[in-house]
C-alpha atoms as a PDB file:
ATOM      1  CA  UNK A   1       0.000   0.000   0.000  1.00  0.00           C
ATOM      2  CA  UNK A   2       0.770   3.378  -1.000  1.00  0.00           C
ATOM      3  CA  UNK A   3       2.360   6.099   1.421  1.00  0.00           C
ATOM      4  CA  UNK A   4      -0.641   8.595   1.022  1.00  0.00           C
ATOM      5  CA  UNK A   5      -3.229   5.489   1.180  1.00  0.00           C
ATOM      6  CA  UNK A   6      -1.682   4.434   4.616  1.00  0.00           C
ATOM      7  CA  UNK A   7      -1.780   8.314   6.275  1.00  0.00           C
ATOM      8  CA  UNK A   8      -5.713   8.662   4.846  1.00  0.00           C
ATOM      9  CA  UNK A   9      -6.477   6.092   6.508  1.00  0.00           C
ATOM     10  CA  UNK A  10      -5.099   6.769   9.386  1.00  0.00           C
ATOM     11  CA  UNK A  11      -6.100  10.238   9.379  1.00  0.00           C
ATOM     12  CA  UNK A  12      -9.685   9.421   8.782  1.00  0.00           C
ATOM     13  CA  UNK A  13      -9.517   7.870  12.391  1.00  0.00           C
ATOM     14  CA  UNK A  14      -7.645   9.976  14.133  1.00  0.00           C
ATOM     15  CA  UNK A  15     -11.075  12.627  12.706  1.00  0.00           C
ATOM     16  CA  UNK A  16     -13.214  10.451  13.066  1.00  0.00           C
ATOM     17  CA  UNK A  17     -12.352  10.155  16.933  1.00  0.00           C
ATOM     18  CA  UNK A  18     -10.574  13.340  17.973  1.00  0.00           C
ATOM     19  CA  UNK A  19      -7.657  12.437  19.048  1.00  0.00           C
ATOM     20  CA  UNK A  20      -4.745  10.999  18.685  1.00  0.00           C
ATOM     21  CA  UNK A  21      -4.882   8.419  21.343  1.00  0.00           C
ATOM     22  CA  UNK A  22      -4.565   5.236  19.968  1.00  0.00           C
ATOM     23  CA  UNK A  23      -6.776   3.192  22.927  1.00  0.00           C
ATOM     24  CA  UNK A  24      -9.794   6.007  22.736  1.00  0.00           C
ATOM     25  CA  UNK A  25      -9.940   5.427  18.371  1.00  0.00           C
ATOM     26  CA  UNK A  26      -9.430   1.750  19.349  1.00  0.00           C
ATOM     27  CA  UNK A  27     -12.399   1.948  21.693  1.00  0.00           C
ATOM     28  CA  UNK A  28     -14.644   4.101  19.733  1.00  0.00           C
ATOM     29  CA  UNK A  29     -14.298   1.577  16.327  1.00  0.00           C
ATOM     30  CA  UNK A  30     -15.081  -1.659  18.515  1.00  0.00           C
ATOM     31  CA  UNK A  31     -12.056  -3.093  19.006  1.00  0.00           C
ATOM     32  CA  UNK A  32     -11.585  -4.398  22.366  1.00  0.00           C
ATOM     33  CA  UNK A  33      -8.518  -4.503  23.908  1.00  0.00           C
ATOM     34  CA  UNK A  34      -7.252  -7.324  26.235  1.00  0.00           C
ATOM     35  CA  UNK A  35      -3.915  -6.982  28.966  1.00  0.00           C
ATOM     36  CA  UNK A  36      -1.759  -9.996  29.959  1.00  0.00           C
ATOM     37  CA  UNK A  37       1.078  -9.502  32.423  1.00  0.00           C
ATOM     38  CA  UNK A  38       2.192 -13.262  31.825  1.00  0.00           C
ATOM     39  CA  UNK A  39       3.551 -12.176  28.277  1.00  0.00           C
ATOM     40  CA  UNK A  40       7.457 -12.154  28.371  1.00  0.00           C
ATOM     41  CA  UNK A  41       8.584 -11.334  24.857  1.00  0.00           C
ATOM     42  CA  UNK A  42       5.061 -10.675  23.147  1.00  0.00           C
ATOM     43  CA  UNK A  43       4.665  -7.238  22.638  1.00  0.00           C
ATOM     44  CA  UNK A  44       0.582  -7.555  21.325  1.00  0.00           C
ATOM     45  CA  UNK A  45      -0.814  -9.112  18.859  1.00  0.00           C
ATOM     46  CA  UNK A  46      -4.225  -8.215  16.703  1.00  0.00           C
ATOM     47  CA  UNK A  47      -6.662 -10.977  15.672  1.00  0.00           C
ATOM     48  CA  UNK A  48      -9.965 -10.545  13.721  1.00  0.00           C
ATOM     49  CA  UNK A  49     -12.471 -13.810  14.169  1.00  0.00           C
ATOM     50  CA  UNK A  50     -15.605 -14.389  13.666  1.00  0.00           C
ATOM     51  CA  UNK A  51     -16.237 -10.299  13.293  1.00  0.00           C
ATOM     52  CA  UNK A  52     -14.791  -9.730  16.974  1.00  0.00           C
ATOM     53  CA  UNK A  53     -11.394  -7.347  16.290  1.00  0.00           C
ATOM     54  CA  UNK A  54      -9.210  -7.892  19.362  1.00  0.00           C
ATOM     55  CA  UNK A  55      -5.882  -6.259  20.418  1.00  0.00           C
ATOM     56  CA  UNK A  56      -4.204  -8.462  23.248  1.00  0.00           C
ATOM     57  CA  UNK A  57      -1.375  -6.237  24.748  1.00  0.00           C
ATOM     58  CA  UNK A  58       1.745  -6.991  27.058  1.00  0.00           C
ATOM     59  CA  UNK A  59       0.629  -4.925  30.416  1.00  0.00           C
ATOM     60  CA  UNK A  60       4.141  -4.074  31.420  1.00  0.00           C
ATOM     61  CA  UNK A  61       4.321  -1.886  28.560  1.00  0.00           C
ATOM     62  CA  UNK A  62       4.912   1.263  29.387  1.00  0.00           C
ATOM     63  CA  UNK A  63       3.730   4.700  28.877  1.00  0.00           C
ATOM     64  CA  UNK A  64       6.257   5.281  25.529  1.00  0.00           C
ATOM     65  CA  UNK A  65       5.596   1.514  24.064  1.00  0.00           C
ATOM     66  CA  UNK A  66       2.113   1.242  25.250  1.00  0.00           C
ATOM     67  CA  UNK A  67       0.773   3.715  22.421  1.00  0.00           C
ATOM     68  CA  UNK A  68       3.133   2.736  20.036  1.00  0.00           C
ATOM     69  CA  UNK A  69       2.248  -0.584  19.857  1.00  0.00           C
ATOM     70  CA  UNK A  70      -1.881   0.040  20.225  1.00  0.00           C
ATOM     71  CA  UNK A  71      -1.300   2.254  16.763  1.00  0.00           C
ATOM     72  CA  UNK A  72       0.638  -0.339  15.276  1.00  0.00           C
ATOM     73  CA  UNK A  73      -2.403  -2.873  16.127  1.00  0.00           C
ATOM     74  CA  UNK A  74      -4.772  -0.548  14.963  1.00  0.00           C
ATOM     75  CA  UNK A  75      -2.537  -0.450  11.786  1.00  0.00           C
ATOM     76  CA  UNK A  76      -3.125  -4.122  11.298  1.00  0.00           C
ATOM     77  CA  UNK A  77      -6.632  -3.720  11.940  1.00  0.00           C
ATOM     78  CA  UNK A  78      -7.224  -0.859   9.297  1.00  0.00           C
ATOM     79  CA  UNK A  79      -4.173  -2.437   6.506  1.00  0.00           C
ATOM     80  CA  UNK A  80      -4.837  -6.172   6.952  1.00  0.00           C
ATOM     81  CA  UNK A  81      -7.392  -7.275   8.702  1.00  0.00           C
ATOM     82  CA  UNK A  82      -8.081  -9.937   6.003  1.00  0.00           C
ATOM     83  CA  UNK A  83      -4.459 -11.281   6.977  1.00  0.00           C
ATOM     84  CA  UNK A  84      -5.815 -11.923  10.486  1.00  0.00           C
ATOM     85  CA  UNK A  85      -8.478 -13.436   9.416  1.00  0.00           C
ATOM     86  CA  UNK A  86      -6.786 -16.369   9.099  1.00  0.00           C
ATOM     87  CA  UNK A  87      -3.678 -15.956  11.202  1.00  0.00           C
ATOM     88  CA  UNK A  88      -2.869 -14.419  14.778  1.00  0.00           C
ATOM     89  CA  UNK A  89      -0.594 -11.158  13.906  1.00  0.00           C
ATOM     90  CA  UNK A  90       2.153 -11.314  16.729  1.00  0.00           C
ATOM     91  CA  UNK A  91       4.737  -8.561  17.775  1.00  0.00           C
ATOM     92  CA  UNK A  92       7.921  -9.573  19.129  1.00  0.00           C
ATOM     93  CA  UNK A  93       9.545  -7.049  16.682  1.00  0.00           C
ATOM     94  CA  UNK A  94       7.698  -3.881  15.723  1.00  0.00           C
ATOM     95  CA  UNK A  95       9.962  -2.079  13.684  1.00  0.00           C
ATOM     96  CA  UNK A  96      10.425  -4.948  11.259  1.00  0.00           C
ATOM     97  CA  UNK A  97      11.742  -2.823   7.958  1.00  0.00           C
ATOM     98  CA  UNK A  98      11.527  -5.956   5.790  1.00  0.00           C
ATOM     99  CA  UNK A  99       8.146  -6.833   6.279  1.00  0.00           C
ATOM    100  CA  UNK A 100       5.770  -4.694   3.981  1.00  0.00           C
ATOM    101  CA  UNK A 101       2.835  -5.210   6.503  1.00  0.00           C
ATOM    102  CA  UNK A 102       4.710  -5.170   9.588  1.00  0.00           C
ATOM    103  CA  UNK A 103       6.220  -1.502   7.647  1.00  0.00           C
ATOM    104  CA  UNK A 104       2.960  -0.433   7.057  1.00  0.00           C
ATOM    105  CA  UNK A 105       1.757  -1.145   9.916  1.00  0.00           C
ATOM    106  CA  UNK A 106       4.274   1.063  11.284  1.00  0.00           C
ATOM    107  CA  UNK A 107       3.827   3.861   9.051  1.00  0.00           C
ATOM    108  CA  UNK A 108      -0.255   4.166  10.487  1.00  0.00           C
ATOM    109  CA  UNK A 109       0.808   3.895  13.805  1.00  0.00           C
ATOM    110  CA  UNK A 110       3.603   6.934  13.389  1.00  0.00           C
ATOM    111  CA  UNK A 111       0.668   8.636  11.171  1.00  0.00           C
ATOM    112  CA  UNK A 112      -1.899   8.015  14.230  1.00  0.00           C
ATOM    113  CA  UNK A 113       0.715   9.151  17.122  1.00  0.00           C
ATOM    114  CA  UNK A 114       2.651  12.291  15.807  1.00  0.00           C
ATOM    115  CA  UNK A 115       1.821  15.377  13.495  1.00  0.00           C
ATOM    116  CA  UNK A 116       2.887  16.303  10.500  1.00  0.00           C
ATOM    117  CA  UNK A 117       2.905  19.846  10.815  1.00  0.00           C
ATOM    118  CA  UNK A 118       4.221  19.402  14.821  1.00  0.00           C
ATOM    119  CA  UNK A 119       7.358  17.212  12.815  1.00  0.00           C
ATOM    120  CA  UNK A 120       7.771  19.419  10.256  1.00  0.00           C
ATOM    121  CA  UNK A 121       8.126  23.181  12.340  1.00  0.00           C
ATOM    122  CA  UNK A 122      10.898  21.014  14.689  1.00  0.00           C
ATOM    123  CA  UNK A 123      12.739  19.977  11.424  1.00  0.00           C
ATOM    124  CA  UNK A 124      12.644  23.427  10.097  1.00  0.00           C
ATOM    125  CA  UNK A 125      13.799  24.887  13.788  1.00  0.00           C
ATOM    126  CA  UNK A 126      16.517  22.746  13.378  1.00  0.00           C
ATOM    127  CA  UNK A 127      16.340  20.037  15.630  1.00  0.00           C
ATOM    128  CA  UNK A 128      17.418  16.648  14.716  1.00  0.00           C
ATOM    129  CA  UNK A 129      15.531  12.759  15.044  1.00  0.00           C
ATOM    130  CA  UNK A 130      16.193  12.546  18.500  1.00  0.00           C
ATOM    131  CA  UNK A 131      16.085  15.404  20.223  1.00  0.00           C
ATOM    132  CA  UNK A 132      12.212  15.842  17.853  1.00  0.00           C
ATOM    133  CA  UNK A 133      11.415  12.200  19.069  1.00  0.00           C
ATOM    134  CA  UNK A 134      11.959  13.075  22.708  1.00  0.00           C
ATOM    135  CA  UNK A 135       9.884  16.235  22.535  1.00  0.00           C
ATOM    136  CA  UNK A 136       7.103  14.465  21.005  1.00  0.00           C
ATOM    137  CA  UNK A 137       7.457  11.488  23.230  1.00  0.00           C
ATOM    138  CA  UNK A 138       8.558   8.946  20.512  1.00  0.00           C
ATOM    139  CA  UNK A 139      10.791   6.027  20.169  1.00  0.00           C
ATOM    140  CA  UNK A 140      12.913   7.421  17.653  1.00  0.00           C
ATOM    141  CA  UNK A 141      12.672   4.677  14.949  1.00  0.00           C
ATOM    142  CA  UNK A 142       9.047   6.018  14.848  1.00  0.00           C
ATOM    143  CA  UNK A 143      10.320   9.200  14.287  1.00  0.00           C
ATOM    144  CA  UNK A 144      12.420   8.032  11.550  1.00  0.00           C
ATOM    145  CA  UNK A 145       9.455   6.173  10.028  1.00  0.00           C
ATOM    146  CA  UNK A 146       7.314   9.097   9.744  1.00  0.00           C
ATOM    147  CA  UNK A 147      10.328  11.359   8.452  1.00  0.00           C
ATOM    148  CA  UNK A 148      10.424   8.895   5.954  1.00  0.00           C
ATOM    149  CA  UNK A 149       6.605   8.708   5.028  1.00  0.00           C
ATOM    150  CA  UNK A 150       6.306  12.526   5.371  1.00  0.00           C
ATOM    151  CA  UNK A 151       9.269  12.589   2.650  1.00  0.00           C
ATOM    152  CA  UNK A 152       6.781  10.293   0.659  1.00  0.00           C
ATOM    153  CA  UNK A 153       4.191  12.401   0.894  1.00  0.00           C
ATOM    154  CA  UNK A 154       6.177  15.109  -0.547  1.00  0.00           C
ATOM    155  CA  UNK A 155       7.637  16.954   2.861  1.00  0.00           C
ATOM    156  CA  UNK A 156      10.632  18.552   1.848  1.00  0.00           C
ATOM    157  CA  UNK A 157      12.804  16.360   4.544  1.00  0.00           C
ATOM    158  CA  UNK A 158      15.824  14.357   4.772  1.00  0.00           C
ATOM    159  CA  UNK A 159      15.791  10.969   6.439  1.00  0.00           C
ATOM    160  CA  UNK A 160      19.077  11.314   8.338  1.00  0.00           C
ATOM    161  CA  UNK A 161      19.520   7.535   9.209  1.00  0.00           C
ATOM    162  CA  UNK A 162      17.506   4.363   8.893  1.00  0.00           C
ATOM    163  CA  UNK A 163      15.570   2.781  11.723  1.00  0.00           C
ATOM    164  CA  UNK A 164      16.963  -0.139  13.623  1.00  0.00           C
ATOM    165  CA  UNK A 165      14.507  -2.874  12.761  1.00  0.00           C
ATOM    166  CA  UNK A 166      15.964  -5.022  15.492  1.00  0.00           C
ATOM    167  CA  UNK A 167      15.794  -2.349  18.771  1.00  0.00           C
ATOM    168  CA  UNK A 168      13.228  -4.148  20.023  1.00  0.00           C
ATOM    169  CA  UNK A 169      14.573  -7.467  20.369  1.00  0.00           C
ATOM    170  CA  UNK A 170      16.581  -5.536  23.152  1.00  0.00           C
ATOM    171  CA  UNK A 171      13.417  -4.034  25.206  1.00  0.00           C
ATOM    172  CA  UNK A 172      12.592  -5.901  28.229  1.00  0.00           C
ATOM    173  CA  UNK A 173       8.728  -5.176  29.471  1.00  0.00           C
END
């Protein structure tokens, strides 16, 4: 799926809600969302059955990863839900760069969580990835995701680096 396809999308919920809290548009479109402390490596997962569209989320994430990974499901919901028809989408990594639905799935969560105007006024005050990731309260592979989307949606911006698809493997919830 296209870059501008993926941030309608996810700009039609984020309207269609008014916010940009990825539990409250979760909520509001019926998707229910279950916590399990038992999970050690899971992140989440996403699984539509039988018309019931479920998030199941690691409850030691915190307040950074928490969002991040609820947008990413919501992603998954929005992008492929006919892929979970008939298979359980797991997270163990979420910034998988080789994965085209793990990527886009990205790409709507980084659409959902942070602003493209808010991104763009940092970039032109000067401030690099990181120090714009920490202001808006982002992992900065996130950052560097949207950079790179916002570049595909014509955003005169330079994507300094490429994200780490394999940070995650080093988070411990």
């Amino acid at each position: 799926m296209d870059s501008h396809s993926i941030y309608r999308k996810a700009m039609n919920l984020v309207k269609k809600s008014g916010t940009r809290n990825p539990i409250k548009i979760a909520e509001d479109n019926g998707i229910t969302i279950f916590y399990n402390d038992g999970y050690k490596k899971l992140l989440g997962f996403y699984r539509y059955s039988q018309k019931h569209r479920l998030i199941f989320l690691n409850g030691r994430l915190d307040e950074i990863w928490l969002p991040m990974v609820v947008a990413h499901e919501l992603g998954h919901d929005t992008l492929h839900r006919y892929i979970a028809a008939s298979q359980i989408m797991q997270e163990f990594v979420l910034f998988n760069m080789n994965n085209a639905t793990e990527y886009e799935a990205n790409a709507f969560a980084a659409h959902i969580l942070l602003d493209n105007d808010e991104v763009y006024e940092y970039a032109r005050e000067g401030y690099d990835v990181v120090q714009i990731a920490q202001m808006m309260n982002s992992h900065t592979n996130l950052m560097l995701i949207k950079i790179r989307e916002m570049t595909n949606l014509g955003y005169d911006l330079r994507v300094p680096m490429e994200a780490d698809g394999k940070f995650l493997r080093k988070i411990r919830v």
